[in-house]
C-alpha atoms as a PDB file:
ATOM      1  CA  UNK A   1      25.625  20.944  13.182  1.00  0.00           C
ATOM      2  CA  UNK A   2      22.545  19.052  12.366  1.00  0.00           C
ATOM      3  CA  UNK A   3      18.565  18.961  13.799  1.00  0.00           C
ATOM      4  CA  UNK A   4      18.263  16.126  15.732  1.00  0.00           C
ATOM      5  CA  UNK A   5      14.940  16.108  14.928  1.00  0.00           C
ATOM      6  CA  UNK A   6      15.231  15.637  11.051  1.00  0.00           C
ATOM      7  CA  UNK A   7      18.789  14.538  11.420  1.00  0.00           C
ATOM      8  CA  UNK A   8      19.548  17.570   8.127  1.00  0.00           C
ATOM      9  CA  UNK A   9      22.425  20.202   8.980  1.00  0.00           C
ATOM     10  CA  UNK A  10      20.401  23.259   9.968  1.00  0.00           C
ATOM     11  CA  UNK A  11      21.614  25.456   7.425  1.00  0.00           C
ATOM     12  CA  UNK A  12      20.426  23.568   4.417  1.00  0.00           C
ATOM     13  CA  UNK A  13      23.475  22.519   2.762  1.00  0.00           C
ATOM     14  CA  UNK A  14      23.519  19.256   1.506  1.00  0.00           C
ATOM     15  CA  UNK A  15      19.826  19.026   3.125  1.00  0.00           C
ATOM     16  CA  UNK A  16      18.131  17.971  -0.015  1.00  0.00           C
ATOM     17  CA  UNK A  17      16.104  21.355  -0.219  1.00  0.00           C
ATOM     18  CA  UNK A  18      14.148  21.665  -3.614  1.00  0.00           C
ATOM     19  CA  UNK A  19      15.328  23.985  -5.653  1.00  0.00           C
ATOM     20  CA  UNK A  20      13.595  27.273  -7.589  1.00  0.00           C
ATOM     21  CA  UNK A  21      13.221  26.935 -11.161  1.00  0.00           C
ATOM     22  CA  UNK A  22      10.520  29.007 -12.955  1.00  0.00           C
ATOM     23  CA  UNK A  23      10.097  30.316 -16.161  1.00  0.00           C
ATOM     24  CA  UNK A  24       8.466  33.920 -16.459  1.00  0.00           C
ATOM     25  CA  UNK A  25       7.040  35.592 -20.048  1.00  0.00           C
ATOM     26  CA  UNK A  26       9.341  38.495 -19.981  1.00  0.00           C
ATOM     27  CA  UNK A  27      11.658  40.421 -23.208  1.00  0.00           C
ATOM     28  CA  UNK A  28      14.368  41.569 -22.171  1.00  0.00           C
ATOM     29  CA  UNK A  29      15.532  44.408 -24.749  1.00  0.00           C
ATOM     30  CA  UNK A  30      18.194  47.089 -23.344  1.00  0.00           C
ATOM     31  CA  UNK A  31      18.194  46.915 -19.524  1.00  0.00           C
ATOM     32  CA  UNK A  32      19.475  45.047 -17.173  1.00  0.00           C
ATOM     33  CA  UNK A  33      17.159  42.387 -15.108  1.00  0.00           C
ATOM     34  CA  UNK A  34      18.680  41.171 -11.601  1.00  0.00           C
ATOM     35  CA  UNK A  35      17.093  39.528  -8.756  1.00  0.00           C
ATOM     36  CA  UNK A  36      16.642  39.230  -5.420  1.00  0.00           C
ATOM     37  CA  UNK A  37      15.923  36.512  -2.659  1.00  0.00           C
ATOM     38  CA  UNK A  38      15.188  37.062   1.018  1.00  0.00           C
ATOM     39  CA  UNK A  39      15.430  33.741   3.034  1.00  0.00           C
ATOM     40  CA  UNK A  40      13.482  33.173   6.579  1.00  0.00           C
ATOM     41  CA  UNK A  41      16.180  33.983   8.298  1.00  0.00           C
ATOM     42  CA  UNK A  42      16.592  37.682   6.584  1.00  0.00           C
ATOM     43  CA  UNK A  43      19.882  36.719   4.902  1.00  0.00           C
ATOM     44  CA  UNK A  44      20.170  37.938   1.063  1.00  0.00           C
ATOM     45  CA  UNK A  45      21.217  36.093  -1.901  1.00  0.00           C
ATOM     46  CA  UNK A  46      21.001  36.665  -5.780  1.00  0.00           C
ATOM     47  CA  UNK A  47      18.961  34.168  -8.244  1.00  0.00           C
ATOM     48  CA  UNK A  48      20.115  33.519 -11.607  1.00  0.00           C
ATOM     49  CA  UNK A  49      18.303  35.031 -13.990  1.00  0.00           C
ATOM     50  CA  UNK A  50      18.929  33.782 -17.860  1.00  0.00           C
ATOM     51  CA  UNK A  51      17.384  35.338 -21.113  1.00  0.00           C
ATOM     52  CA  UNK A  52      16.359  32.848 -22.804  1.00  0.00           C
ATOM     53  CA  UNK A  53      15.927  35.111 -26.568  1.00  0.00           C
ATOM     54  CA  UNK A  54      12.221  33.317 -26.770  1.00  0.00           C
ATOM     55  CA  UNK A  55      10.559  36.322 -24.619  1.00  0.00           C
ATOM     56  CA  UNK A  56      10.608  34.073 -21.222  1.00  0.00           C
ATOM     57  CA  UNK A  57      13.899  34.459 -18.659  1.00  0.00           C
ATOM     58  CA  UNK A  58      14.405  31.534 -16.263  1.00  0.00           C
ATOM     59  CA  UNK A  59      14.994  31.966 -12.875  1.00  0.00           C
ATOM     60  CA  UNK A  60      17.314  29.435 -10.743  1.00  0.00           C
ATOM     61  CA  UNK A  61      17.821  29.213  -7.057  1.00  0.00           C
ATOM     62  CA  UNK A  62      19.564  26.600  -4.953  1.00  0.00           C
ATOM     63  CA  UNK A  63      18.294  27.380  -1.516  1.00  0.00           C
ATOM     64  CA  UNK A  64      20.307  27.068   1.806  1.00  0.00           C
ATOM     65  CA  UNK A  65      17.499  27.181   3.987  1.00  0.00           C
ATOM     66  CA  UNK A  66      13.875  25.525   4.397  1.00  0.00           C
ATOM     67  CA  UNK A  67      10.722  28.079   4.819  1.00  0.00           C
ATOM     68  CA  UNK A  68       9.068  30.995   3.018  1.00  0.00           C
ATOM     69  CA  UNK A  69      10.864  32.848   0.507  1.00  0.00           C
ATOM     70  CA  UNK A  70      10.565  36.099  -1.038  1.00  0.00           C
ATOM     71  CA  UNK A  71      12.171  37.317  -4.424  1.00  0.00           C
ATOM     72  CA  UNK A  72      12.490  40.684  -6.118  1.00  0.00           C
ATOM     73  CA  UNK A  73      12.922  40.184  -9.574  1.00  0.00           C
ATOM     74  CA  UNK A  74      13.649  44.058 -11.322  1.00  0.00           C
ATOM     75  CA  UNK A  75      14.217  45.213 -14.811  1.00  0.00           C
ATOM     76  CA  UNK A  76      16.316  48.793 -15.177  1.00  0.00           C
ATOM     77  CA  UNK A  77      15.537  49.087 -11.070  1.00  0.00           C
ATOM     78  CA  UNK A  78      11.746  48.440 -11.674  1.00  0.00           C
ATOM     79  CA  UNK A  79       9.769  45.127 -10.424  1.00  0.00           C
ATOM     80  CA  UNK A  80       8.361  43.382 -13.463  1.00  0.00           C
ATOM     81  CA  UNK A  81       4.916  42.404 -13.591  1.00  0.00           C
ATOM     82  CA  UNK A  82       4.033  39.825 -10.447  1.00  0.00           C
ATOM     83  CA  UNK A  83       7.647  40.616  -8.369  1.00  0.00           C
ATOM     84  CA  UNK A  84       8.083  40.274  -5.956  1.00  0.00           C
ATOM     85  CA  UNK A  85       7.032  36.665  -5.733  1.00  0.00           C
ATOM     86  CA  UNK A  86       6.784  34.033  -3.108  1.00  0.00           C
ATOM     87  CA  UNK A  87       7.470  30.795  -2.773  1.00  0.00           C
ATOM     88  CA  UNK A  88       7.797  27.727   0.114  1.00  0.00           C
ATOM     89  CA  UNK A  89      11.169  26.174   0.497  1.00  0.00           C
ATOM     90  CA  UNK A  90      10.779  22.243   1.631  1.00  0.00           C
ATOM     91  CA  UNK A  91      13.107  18.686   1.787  1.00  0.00           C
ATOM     92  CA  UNK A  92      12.550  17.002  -1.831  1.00  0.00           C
ATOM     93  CA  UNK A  93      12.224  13.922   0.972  1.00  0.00           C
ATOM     94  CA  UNK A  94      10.340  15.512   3.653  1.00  0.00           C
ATOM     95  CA  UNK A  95       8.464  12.376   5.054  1.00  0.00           C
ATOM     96  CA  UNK A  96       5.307  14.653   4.620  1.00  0.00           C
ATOM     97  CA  UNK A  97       2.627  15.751   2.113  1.00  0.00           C
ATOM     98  CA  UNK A  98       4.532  18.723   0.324  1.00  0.00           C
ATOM     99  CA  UNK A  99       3.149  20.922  -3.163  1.00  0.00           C
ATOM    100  CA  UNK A 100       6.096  22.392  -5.866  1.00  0.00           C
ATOM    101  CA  UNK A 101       5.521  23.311  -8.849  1.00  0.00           C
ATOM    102  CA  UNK A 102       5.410  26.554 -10.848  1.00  0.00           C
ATOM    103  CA  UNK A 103       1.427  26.887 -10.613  1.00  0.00           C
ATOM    104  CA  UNK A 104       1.748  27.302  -6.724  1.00  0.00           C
ATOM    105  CA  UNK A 105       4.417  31.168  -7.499  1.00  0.00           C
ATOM    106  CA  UNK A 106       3.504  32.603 -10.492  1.00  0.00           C
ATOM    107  CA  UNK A 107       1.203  32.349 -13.914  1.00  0.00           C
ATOM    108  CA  UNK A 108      -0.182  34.169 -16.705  1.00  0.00           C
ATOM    109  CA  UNK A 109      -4.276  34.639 -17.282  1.00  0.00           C
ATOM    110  CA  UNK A 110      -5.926  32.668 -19.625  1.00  0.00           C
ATOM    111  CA  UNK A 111      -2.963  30.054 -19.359  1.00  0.00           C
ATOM    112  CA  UNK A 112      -3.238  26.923 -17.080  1.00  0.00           C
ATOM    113  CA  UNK A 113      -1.246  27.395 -14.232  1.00  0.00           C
ATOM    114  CA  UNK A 114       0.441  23.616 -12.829  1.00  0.00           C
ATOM    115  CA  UNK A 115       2.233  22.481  -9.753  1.00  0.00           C
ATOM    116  CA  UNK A 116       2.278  18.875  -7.986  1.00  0.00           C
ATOM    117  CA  UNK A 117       1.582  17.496  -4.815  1.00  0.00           C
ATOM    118  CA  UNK A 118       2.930  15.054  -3.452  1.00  0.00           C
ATOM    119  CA  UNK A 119       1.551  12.372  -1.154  1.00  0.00           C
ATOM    120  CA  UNK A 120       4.416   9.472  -0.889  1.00  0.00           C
ATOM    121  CA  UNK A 121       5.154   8.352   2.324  1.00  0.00           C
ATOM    122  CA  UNK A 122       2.054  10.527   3.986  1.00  0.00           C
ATOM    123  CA  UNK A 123      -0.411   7.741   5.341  1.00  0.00           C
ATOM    124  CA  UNK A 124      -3.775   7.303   4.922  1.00  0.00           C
ATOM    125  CA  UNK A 125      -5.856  10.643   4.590  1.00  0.00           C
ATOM    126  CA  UNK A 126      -8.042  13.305   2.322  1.00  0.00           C
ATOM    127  CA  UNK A 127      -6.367  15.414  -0.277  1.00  0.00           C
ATOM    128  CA  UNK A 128      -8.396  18.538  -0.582  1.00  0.00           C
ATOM    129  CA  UNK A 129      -7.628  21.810  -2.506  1.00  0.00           C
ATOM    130  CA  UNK A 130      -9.121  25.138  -2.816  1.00  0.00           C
ATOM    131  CA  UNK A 131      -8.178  28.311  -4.638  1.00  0.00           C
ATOM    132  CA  UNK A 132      -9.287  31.716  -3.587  1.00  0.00           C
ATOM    133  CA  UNK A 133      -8.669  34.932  -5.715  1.00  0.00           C
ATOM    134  CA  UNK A 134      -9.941  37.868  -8.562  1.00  0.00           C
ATOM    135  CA  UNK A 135     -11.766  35.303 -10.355  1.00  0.00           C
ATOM    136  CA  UNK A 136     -13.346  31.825 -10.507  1.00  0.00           C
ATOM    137  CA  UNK A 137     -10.524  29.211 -11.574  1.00  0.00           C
ATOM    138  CA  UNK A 138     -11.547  26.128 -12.356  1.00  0.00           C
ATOM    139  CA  UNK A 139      -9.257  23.018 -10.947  1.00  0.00           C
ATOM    140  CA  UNK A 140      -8.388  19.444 -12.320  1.00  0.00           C
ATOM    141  CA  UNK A 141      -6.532  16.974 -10.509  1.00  0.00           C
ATOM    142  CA  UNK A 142      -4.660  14.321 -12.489  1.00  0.00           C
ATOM    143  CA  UNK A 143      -3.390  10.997 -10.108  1.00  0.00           C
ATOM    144  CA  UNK A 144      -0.265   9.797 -11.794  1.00  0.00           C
ATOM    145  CA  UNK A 145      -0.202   6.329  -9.483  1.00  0.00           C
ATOM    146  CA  UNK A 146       2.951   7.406  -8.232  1.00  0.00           C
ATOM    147  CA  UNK A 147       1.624   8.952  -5.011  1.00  0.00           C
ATOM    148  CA  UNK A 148       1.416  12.404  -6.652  1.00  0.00           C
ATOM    149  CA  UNK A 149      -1.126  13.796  -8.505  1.00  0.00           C
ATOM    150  CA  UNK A 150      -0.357  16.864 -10.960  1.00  0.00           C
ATOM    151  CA  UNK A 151      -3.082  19.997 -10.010  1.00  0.00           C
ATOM    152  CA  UNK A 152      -3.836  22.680 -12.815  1.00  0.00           C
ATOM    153  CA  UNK A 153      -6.532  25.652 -12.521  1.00  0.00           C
ATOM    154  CA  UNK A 154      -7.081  28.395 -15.017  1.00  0.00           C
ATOM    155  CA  UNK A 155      -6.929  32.132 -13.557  1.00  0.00           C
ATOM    156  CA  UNK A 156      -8.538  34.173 -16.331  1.00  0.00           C
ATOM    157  CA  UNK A 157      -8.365  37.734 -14.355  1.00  0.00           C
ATOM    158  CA  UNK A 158      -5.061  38.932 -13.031  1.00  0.00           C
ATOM    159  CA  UNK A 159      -3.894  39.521  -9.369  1.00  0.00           C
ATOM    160  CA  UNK A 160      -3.206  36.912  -6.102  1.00  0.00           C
ATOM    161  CA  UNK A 161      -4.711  33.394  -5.707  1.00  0.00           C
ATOM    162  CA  UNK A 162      -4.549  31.983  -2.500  1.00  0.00           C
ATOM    163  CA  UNK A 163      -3.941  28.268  -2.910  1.00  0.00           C
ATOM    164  CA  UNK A 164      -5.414  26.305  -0.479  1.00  0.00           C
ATOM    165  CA  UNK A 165      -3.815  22.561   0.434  1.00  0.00           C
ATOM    166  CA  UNK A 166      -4.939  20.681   3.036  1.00  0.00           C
ATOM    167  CA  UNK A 167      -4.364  16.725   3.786  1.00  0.00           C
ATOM    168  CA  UNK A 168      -6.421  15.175   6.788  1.00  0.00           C
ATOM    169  CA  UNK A 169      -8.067  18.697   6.790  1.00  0.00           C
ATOM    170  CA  UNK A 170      -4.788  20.370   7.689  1.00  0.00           C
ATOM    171  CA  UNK A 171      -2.752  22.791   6.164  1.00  0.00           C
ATOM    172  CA  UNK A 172       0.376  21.250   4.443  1.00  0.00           C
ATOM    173  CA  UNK A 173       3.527  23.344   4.892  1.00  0.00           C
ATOM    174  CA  UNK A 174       3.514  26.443   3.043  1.00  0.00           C
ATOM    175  CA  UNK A 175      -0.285  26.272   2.505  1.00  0.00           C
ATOM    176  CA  UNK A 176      -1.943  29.188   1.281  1.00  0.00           C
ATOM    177  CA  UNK A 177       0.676  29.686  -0.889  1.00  0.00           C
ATOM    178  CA  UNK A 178       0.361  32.887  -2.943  1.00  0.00           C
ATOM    179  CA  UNK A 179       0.820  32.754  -6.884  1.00  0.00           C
ATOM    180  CA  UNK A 180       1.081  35.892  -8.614  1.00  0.00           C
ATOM    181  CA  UNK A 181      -1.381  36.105 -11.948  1.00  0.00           C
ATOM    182  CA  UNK A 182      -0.018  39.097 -14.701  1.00  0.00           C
ATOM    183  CA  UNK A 183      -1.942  40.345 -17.674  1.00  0.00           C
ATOM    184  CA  UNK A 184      -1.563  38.328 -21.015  1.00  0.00           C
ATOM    185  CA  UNK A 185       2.059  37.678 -21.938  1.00  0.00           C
ATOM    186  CA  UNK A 186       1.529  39.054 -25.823  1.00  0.00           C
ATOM    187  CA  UNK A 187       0.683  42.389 -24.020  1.00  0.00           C
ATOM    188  CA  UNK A 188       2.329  41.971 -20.866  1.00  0.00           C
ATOM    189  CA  UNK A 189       5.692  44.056 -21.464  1.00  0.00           C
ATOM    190  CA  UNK A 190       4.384  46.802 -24.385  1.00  0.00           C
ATOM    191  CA  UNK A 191       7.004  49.207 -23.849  1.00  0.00           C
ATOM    192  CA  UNK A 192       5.375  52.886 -24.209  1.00  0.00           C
ATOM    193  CA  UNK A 193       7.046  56.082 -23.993  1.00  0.00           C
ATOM    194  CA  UNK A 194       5.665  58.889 -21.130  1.00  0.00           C
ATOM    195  CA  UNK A 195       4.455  61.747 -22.954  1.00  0.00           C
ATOM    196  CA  UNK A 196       4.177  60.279 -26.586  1.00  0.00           C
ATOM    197  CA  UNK A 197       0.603  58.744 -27.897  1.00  0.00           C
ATOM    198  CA  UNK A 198       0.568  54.996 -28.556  1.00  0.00           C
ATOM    199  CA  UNK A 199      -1.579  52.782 -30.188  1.00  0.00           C
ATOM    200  CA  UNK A 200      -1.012  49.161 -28.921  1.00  0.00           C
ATOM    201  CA  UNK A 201      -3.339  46.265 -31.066  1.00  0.00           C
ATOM    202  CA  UNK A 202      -5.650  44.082 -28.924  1.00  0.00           C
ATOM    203  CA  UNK A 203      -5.763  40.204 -29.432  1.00  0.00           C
ATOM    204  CA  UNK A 204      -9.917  39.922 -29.432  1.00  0.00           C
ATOM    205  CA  UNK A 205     -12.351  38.277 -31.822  1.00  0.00           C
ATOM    206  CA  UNK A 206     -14.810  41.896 -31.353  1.00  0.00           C
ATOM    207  CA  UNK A 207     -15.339  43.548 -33.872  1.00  0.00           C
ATOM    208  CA  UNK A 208     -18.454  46.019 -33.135  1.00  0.00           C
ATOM    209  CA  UNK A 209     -16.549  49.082 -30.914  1.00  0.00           C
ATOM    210  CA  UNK A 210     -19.542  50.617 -29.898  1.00  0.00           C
ATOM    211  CA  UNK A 211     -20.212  47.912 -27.658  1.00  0.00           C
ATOM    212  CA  UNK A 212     -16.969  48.163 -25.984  1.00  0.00           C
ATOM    213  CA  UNK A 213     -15.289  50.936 -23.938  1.00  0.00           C
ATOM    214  CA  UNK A 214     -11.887  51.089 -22.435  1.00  0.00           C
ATOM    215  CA  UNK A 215     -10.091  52.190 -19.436  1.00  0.00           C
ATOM    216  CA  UNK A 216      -6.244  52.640 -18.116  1.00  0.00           C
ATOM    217  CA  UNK A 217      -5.636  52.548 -14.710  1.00  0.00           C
ATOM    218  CA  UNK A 218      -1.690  54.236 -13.980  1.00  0.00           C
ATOM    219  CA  UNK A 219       0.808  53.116 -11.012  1.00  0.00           C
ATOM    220  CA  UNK A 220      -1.319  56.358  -9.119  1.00  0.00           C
ATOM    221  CA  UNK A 221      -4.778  54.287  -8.958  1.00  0.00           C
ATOM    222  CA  UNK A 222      -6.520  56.628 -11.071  1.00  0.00           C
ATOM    223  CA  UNK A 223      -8.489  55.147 -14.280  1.00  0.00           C
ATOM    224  CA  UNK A 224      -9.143  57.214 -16.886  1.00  0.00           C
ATOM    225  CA  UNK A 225     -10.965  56.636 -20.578  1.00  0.00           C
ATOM    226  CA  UNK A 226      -8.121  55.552 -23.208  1.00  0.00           C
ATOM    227  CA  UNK A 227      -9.659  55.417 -27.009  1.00  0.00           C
ATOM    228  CA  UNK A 228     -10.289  52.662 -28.747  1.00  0.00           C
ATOM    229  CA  UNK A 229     -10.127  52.738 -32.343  1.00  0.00           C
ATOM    230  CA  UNK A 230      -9.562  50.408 -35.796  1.00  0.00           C
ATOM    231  CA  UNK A 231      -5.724  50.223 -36.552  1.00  0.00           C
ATOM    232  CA  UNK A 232      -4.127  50.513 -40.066  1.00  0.00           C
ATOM    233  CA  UNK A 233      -4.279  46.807 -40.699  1.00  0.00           C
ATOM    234  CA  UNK A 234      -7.582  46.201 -39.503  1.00  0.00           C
ATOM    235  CA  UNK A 235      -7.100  44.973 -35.728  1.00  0.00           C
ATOM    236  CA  UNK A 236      -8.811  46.401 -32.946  1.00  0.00           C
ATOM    237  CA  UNK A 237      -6.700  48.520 -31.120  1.00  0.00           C
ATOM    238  CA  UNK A 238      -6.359  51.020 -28.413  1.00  0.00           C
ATOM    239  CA  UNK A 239      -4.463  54.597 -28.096  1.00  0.00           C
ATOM    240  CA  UNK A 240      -3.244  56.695 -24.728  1.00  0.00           C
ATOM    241  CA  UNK A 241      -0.857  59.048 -23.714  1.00  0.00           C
ATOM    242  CA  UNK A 242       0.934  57.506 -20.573  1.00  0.00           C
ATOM    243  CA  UNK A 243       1.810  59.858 -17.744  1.00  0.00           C
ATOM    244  CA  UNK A 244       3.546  57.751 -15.852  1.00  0.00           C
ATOM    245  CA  UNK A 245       6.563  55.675 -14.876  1.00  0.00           C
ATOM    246  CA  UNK A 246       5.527  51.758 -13.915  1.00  0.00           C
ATOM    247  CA  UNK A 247       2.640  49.297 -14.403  1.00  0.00           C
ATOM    248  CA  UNK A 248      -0.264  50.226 -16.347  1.00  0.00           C
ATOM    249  CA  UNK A 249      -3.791  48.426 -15.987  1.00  0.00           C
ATOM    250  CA  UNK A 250      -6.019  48.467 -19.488  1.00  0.00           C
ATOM    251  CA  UNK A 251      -8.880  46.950 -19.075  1.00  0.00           C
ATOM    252  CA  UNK A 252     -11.347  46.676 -22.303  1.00  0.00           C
ATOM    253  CA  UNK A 253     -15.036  45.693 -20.980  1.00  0.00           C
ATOM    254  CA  UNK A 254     -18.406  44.724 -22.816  1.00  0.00           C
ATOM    255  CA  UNK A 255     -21.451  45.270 -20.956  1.00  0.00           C
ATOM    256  CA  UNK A 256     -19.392  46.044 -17.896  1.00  0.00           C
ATOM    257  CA  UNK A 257     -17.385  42.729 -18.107  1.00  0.00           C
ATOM    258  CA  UNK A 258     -14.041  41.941 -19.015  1.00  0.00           C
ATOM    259  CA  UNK A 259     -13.863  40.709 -22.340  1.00  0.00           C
ATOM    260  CA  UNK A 260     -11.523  37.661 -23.506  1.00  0.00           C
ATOM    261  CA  UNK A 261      -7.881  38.464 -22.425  1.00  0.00           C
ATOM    262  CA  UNK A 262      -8.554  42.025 -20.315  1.00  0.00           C
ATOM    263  CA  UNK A 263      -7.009  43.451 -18.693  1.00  0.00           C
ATOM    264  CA  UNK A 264      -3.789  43.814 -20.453  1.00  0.00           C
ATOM    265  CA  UNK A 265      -0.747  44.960 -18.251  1.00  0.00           C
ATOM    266  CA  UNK A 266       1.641  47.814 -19.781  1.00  0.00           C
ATOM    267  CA  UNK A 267       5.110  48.837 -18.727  1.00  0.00           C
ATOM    268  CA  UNK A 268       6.291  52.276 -18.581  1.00  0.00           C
ATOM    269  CA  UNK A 269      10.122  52.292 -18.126  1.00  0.00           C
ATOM    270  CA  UNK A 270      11.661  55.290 -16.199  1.00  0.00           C
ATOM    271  CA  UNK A 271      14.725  55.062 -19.146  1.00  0.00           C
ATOM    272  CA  UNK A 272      12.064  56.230 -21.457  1.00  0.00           C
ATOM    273  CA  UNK A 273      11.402  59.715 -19.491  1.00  0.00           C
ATOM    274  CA  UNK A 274      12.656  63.051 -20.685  1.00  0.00           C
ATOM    275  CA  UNK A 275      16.121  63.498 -19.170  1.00  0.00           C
ATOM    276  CA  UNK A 276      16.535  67.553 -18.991  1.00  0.00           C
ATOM    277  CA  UNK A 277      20.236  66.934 -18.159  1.00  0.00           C
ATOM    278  CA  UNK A 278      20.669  65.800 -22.152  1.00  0.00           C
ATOM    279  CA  UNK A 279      19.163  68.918 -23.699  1.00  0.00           C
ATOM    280  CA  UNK A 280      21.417  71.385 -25.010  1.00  0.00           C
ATOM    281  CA  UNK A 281      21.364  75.154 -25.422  1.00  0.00           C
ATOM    282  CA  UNK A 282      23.509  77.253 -27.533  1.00  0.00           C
ATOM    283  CA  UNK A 283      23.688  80.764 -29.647  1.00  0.00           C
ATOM    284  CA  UNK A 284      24.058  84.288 -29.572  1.00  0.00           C
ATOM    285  CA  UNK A 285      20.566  85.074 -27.638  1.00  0.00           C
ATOM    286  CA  UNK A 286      22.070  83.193 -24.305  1.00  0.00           C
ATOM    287  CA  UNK A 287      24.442  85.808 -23.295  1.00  0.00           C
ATOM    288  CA  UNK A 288      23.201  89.212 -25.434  1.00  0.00           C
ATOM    289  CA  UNK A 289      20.543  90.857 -26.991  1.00  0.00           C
ATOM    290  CA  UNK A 290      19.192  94.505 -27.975  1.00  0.00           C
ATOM    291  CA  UNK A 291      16.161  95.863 -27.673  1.00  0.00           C
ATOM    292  CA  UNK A 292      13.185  95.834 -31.017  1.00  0.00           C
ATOM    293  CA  UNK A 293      15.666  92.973 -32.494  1.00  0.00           C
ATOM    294  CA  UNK A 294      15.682  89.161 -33.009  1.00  0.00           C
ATOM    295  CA  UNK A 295      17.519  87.328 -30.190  1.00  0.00           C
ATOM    296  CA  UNK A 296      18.349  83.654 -31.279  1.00  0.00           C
ATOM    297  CA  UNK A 297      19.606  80.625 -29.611  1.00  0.00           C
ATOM    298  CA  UNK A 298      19.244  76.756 -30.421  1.00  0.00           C
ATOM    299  CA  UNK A 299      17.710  74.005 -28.063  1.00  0.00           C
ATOM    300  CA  UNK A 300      18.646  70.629 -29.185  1.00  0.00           C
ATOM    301  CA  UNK A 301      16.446  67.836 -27.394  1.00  0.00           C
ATOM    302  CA  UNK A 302      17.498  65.044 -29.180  1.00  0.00           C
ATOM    303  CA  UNK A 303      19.397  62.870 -26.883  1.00  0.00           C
ATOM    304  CA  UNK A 304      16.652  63.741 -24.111  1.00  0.00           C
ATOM    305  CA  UNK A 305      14.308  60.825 -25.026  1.00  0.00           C
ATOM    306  CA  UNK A 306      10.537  62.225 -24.566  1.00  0.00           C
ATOM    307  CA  UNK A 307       9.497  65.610 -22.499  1.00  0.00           C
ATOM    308  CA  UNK A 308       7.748  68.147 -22.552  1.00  0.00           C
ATOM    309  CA  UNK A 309       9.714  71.310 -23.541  1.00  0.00           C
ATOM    310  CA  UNK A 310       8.449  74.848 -21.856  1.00  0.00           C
ATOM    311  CA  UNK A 311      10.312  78.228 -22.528  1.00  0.00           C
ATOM    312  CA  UNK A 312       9.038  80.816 -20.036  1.00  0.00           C
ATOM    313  CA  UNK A 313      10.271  84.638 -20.434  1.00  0.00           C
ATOM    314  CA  UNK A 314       9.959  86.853 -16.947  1.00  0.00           C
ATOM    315  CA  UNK A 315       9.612  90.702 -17.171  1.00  0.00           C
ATOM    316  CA  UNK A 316      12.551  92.625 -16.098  1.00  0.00           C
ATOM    317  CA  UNK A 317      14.882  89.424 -17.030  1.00  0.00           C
ATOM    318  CA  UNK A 318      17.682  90.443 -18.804  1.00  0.00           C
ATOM    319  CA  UNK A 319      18.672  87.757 -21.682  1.00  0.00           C
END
């Protein structure tokens, strides 16, 4: 069955649809990373994900249909920093202006973020772009005499960016597309355990820490102080105690502002919580006892990961 409008079978195949290929700063160490994709239509189908052993994994999709996307992209159940993402499915050929490129899904602050648009076959008319989002990113647009032109802005706080395209003052298909900004990628993914203090080194040229303070923000909205303090080998660092499971905000300020590289985003993985179903209890003092004499039994934690451990003795319990 095809569109007699475009003259493409309707459900993509064979269509010429451009496919999904993005790299994303992520290390993959024990758990498992899968993905997601839900099309326009609501149907479901699974990406493929590769590690690529550099700290990056690549992400492939061949779509079937044309339209706004959303993917899910999870590591041991959790979204990673930035999923779920979105991104516009269009005809490589379309006949009109269309913008691809990884710039326009996802990016890293700090790091110029690219994608293309392309203006072949369009007619005359105005290319204009804009970019909306936490921060001020300046844009540069290269014309490669080829009828596209290769777009790059620099997001230097984290969060959404509306990108704006517009040709003859319209909105091109897809447009605002929505890239998703994390926290440095040399911080990005510090693994930390829940319950155990951490110091994690900070990649900033400061070196006078009374003139900056620090703050952590948990998955519960709540900031709180964290310490900042001089590590063994001289770096600036910083040290908390995380609470809880998920994404962690630290932001380091001077003068109120965000200095060079804050914030820094911090995973807390739920494998790394106290399991109470691994500790073990044993000995004598489980099943009897007598009175004015030493009761004794063994509690062996060690293939419970972190926790808190609490032994609580109720009057009139008999031991």
């Amino acid at each position: 069955m095809k569109d007699q409008a475009t003259d493409r079978p309707v459900n993509g195949l064979d269509a010429g649809l451009r496919p999904f290929d993005l790299v994303i700063p992520f290390t993959i160490k024990k758990g498992e990373i899968t993905g997601e994709v839900r099309m326009p239509s609501g149907k479901v189908a699974k990406p493929d994900i590769t590690d690529n052993k550099d700290g990056t994994v690549t992400v492939r999709y061949a779509p079937t249909e044309a339209g706004l996307h959303e993917m899910d992209i999870r590591y041991d159940s959790m979204h990673i920093p930035g999923s779920p993402l979105q991104f516009y499915v269009d005809y490589v050929n379309s006949g009109h202006v269309t913008a691809y490129g990884p710039g326009l899904i996802h990016g890293v602050v700090n790091k110029p973020a690219v994608f293309t648009v392309n203006t072949k076959d369009a007619g005359e008319g105005g290319l204009s772009l804009a970019i909306e989002g936490p921060s001020k990113a300046e844009i540069s647009c290269t014309d490669n005499q080829d009828g596209t032109c290769t777009v790059s802005y620099l997001p230097v706080l984290p969060g959404d960016y509306n990108i704006l395209v517009k040709y003859n003052d319209k909105h091109i298909p897809g447009s605002p597309f929505t890239s998703k900004i994390t926290g440095d990628d040399t911080m990005r993914m510090s693994h930390l355990k829940v319950g155990s203090s951490a110091d994690i080194p900070l990649n900033i040229t400061e070196t006078d820490l009374s003139q900056l303070t620090a703050t952590v923000v948990p998955p519960s909205g709540r900031e709180e102080p964290c310490l900042l303090k001089r590590l063994r080998n001289g770096h600036v660092g910083i040290s908390f105690v995380p609470k809880e499971i998920g994404e962690h905000i630290v932001n380091i300020k001077k003068n109120g502002l965000h200095i060079p590289n804050s914030p820094i985003t911090v995973m807390i993985s739920q494998s790394e919580i106290g399991d109470a179903s691994r500790v073990r209890v044993s000995g004598p003092g489980l099943s009897e006892g007598r009175t004015f004499e030493p009761s004794e039994f063994i509690i062996d934690t060690r293939d419970a990961v972190i926790g808190a451990l609490v032994l609580e003795h109720k009057k009139g319990n008999t031991l």
